[in-house]
C-alpha atoms as a PDB file:
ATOM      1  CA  UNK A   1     104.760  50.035 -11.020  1.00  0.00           C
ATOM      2  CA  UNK A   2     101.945  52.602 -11.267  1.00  0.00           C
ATOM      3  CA  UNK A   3      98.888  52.016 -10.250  1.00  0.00           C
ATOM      4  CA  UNK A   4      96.512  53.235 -13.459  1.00  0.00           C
ATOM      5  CA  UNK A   5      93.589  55.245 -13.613  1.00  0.00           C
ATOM      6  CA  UNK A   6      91.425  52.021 -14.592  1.00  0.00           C
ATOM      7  CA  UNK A   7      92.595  50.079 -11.758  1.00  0.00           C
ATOM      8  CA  UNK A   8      91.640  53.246  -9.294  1.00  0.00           C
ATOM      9  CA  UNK A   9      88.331  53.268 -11.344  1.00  0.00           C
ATOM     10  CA  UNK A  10      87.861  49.403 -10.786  1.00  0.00           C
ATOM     11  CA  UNK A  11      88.769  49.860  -7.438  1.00  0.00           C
ATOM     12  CA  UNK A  12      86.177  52.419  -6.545  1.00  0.00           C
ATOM     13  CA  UNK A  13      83.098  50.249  -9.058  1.00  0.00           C
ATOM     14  CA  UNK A  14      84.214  46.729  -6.654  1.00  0.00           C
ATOM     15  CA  UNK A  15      84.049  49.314  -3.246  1.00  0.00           C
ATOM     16  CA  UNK A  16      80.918  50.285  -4.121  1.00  0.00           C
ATOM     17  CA  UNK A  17      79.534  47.096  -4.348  1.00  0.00           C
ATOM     18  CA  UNK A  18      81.065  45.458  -1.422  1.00  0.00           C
ATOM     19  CA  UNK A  19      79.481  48.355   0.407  1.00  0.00           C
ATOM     20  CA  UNK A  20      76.188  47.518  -0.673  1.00  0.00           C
ATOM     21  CA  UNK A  21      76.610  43.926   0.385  1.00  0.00           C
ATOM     22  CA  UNK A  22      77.728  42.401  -2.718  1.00  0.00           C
ATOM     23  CA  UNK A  23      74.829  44.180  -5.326  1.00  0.00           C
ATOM     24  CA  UNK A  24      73.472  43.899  -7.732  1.00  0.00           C
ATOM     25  CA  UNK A  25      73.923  47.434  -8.923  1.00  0.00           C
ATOM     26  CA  UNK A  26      73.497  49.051 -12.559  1.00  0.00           C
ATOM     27  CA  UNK A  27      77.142  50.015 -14.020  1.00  0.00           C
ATOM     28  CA  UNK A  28      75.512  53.351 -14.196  1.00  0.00           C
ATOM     29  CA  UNK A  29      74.454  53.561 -10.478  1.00  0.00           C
ATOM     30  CA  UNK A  30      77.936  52.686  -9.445  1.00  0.00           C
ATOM     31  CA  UNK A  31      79.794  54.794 -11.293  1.00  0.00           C
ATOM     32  CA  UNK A  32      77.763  57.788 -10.169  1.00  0.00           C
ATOM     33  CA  UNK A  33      78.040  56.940  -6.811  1.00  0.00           C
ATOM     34  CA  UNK A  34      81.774  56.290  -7.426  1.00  0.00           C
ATOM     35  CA  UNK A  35      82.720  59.194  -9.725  1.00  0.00           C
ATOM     36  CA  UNK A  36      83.555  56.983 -12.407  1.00  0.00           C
ATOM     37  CA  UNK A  37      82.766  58.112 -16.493  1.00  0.00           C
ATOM     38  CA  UNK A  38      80.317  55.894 -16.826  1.00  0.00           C
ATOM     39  CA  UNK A  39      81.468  54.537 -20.464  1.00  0.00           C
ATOM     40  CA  UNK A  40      84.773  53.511 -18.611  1.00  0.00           C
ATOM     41  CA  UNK A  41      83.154  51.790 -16.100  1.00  0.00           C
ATOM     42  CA  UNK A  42      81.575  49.676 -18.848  1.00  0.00           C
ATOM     43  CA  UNK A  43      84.723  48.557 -20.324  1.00  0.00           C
ATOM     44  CA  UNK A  44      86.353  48.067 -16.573  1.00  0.00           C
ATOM     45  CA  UNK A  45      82.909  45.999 -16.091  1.00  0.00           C
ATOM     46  CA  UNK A  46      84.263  43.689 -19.271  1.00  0.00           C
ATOM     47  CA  UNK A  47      87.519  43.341 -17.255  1.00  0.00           C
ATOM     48  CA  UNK A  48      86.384  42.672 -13.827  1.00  0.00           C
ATOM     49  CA  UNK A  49      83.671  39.984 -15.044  1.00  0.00           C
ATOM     50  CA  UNK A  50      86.648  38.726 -17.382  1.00  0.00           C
ATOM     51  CA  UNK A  51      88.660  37.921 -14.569  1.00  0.00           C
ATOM     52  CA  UNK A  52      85.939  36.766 -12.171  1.00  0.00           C
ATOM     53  CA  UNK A  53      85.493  39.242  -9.926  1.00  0.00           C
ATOM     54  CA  UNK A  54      81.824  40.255 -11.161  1.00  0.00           C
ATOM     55  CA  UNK A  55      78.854  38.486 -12.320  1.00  0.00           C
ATOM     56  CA  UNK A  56      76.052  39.879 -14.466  1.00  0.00           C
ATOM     57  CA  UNK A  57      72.659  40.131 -13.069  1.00  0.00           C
ATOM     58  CA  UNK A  58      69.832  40.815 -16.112  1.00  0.00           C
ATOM     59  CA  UNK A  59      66.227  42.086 -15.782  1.00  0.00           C
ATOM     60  CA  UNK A  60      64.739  44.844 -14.238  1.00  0.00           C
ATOM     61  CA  UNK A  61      66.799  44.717 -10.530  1.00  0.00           C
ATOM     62  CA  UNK A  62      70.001  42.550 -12.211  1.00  0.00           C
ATOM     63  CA  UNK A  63      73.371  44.756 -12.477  1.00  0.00           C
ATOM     64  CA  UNK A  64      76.933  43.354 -11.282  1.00  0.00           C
ATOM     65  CA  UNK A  65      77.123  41.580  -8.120  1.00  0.00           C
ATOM     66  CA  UNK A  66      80.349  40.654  -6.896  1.00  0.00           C
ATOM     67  CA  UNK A  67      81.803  36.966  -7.506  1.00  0.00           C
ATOM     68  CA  UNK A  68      82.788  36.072  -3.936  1.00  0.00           C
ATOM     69  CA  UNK A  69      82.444  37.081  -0.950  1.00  0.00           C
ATOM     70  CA  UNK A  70      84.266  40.925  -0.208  1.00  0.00           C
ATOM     71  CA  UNK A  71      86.689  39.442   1.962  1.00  0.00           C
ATOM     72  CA  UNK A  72      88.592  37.231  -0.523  1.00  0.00           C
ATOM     73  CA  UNK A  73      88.774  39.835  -3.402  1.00  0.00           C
ATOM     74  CA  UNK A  74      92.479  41.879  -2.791  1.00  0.00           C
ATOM     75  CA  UNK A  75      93.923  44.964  -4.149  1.00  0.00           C
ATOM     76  CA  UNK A  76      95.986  42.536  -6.031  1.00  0.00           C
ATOM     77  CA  UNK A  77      93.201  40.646  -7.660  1.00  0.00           C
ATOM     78  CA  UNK A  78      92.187  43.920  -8.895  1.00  0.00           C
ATOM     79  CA  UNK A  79      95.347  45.268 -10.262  1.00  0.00           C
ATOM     80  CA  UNK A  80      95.602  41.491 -11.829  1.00  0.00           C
ATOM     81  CA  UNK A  81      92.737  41.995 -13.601  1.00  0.00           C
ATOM     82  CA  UNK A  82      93.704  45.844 -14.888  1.00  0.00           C
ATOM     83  CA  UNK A  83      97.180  45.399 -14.965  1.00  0.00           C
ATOM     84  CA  UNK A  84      97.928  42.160 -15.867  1.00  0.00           C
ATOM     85  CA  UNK A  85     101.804  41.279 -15.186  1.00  0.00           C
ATOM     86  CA  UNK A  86     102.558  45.018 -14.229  1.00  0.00           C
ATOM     87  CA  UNK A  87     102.998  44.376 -10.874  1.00  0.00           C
ATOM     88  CA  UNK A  88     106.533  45.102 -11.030  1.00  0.00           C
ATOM     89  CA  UNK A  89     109.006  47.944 -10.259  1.00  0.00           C
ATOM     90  CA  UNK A  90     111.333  47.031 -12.958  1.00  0.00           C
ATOM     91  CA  UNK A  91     111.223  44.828 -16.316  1.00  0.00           C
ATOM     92  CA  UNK A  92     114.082  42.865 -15.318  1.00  0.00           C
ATOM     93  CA  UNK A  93     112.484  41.632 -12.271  1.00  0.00           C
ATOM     94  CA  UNK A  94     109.224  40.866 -14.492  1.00  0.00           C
ATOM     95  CA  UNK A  95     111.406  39.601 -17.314  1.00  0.00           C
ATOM     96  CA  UNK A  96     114.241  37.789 -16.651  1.00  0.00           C
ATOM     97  CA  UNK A  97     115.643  37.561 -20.499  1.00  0.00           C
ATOM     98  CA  UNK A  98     115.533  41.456 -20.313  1.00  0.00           C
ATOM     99  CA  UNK A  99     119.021  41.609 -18.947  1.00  0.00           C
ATOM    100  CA  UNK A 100     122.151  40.100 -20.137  1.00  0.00           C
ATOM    101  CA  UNK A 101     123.883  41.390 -16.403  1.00  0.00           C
ATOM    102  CA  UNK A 102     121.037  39.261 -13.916  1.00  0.00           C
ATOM    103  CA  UNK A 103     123.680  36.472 -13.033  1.00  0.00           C
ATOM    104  CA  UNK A 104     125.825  39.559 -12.016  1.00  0.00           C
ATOM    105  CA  UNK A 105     123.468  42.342 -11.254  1.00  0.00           C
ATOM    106  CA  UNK A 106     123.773  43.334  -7.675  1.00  0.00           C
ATOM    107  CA  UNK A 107     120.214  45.647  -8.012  1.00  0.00           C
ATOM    108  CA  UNK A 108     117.825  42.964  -9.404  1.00  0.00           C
ATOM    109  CA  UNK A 109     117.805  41.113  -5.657  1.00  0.00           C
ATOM    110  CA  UNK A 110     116.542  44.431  -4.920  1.00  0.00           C
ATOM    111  CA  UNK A 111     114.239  44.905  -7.659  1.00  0.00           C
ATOM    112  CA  UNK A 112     112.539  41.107  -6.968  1.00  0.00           C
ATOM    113  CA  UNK A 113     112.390  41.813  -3.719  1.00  0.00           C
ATOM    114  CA  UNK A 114     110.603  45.417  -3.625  1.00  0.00           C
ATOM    115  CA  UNK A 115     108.575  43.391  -5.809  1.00  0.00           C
ATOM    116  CA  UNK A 116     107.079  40.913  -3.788  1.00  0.00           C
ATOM    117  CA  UNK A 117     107.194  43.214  -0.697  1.00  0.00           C
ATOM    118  CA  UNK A 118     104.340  45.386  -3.241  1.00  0.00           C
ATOM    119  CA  UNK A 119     102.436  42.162  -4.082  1.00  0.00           C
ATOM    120  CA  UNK A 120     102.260  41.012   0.059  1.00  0.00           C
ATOM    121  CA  UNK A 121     101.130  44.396   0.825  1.00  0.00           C
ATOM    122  CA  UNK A 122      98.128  44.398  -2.335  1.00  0.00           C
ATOM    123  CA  UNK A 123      97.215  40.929  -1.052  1.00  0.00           C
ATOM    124  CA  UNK A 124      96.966  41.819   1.919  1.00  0.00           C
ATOM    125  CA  UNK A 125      94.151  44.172   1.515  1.00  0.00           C
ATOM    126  CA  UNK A 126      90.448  43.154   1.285  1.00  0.00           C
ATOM    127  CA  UNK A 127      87.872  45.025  -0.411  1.00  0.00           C
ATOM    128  CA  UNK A 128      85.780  44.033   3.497  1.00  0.00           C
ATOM    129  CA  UNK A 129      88.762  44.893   5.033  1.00  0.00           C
ATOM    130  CA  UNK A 130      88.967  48.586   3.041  1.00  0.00           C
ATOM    131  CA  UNK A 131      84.951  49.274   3.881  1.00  0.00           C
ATOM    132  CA  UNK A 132      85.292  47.946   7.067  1.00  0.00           C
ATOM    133  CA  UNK A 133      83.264  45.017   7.089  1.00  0.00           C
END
């Protein structure tokens, strides 16, 4: 798995807000102050609201707040919401047809297993936690 340059970029919009208290904040403001393009932050905006981790505030002080609270949005949430099913080091741990070998493979215990230990560790980590709040 590799972590992509949208899911850094989300990482650093959702930082920025849980270090303002939650927002609301203009895409634009946020990506300045988190060195993101700002017409990528717009489409990682799409995403993030997609999967619930943003609402949409409109008039003259609205932007994107976040959707709960900063301590129950993870790492993992966020590469979710970028990456969806990529969480994985290997495609026959993240598809088990993949592989005509998996009865007999003595790797893919390995594979599932590096897996999970990557998805604890994302989980694990707060956006509060990362700003410390």
């Amino acid at each position: 798995m590799e972590i992509t340059r949208r899911t850094d970029y989300a990482i650093r919009i959702l930082l920025e807000l849980a270090r303002v208290g939650g927002g609301p904040l203009s895409v634009r403001e946020i990506a300045e102050r988190g060195e993101v393009p700002y017409m990528f932050a717009r489409g990682i905006q799409r995403d993030l609201l997609g999967a619930g981790l943003v609402d949409s505030r409109r008039g003259a002080k609205g932007g994107i707040v976040l959707a709960r609270p900063a301590e129950d949005i993870t790492l993992l949430d966020v590469v979710d919401a970028t990456q969806p099913g990529d969480t994985s080091c290997s495609v026959c741990s993240r598809d088990p047809q993949w592989c005509s070998r998996m009865k007999d493979c003595q790797v893919h215990k390995v594979w599932s297993d590096l897996d999970a230990l990557v998805r604890d560790q994302l989980s694990s980590k707060s956006l509060a936690g990362l700003v410390g709040k």
